[in-house]
C-alpha atoms as a PDB file:
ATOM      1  CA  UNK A   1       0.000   0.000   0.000  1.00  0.00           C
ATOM      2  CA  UNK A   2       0.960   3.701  -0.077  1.00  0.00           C
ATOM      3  CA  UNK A   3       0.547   4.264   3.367  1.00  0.00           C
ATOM      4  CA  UNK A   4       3.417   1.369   3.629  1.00  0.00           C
ATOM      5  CA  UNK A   5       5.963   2.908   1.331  1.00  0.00           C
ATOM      6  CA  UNK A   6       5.466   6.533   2.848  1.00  0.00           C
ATOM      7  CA  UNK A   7       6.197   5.537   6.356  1.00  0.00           C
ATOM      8  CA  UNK A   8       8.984   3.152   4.880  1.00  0.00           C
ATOM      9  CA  UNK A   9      10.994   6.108   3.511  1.00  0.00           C
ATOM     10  CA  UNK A  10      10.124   8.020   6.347  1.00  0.00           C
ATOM     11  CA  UNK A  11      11.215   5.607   8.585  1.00  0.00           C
ATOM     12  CA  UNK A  12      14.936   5.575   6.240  1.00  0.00           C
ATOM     13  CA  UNK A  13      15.099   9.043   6.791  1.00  0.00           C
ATOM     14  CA  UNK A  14      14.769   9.271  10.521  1.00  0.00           C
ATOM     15  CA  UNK A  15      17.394   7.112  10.948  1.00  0.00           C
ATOM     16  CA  UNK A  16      19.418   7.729   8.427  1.00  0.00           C
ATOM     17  CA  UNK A  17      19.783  11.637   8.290  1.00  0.00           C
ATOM     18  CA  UNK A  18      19.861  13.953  10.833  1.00  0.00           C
ATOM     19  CA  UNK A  19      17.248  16.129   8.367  1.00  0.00           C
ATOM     20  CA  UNK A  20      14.308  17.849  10.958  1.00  0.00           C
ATOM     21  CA  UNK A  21      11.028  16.095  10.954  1.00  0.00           C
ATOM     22  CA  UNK A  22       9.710  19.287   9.000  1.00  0.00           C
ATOM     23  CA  UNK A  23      12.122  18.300   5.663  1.00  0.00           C
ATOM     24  CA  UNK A  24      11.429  14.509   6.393  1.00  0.00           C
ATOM     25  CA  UNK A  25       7.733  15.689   5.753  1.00  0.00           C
ATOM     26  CA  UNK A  26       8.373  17.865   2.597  1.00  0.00           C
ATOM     27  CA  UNK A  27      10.027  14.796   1.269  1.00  0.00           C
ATOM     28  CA  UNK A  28       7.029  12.964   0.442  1.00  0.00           C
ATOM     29  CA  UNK A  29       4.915  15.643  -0.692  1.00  0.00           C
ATOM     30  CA  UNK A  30       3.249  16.476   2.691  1.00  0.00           C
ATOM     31  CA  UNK A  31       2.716  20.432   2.550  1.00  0.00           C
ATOM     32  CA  UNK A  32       2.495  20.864   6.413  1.00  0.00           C
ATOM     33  CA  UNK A  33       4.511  18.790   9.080  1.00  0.00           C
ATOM     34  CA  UNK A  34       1.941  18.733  11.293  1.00  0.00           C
ATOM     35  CA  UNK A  35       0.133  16.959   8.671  1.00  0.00           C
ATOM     36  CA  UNK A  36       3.176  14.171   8.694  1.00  0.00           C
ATOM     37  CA  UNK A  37       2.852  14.026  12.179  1.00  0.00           C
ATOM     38  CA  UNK A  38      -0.215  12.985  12.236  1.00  0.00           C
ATOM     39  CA  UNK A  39      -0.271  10.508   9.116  1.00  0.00           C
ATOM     40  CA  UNK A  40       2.885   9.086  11.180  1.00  0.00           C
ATOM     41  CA  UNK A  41       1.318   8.599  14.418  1.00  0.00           C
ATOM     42  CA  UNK A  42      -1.957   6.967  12.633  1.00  0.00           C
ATOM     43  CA  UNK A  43       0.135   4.500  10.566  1.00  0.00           C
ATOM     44  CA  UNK A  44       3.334   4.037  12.653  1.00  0.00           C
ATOM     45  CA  UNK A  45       2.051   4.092  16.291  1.00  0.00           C
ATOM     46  CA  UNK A  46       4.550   6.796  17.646  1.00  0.00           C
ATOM     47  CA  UNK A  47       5.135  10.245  16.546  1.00  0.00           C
ATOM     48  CA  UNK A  48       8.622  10.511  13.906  1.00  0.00           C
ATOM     49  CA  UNK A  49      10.656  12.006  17.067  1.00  0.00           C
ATOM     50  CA  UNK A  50       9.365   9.627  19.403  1.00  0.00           C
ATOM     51  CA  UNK A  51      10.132   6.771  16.508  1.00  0.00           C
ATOM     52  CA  UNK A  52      13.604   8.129  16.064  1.00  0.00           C
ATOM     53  CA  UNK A  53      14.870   8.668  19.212  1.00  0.00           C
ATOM     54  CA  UNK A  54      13.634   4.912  20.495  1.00  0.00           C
ATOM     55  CA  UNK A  55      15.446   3.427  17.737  1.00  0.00           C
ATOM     56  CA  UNK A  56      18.325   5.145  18.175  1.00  0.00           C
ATOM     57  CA  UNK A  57      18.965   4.321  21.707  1.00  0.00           C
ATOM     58  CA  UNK A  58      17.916   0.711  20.650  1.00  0.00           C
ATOM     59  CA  UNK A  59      14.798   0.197  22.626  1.00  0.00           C
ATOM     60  CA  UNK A  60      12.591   0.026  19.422  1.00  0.00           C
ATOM     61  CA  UNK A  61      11.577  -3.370  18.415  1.00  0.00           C
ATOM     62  CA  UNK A  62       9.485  -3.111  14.813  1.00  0.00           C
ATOM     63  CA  UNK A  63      11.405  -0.845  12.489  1.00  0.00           C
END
C-alpha cells in the first residue's frame, strides 16, 4: 500500500539523516509537518521524534 511505502521512507530518513522532521515531511509531498505528524502517528504508532529517538537508543523493536 501507499501508506506502507510513505512511512517506509520516512522511517529511512529518521534514521538515516539527521534532516528535521519538518524536511522529512516535505520529502514525500506532505505540505504541512503537522500533517506528517499525524499521518505518522496513525500509521506508525509513535510520533517521527518519538520513533527516532527509540530506535536510536535501541529500545525500538518493529522498524
Amino acid at each position: 500500500m501507499i501508506h506502507e511505502r510513505i512511512i517506509a521512507e520516512a522511517k529511512v530518513l529518521l534514521l538515516n539523516t539527521d534532516w528535521d522532521v519538518a524536511e522529512i515531511a516535505y520529502a514525500p509531498g506532505f505540505e504541512y509537518p503537522s500533517h506528517f505528524n499525524k499521518y505518522f502517528r496513525q500509521y506508525a504508532s509513535n510520533t517521527p521524534l518519538l520513533f527516532r529517538e527509540t530506535a536510536r537508543t535501541g529500545s525500538l523493536v518493529n522498524i
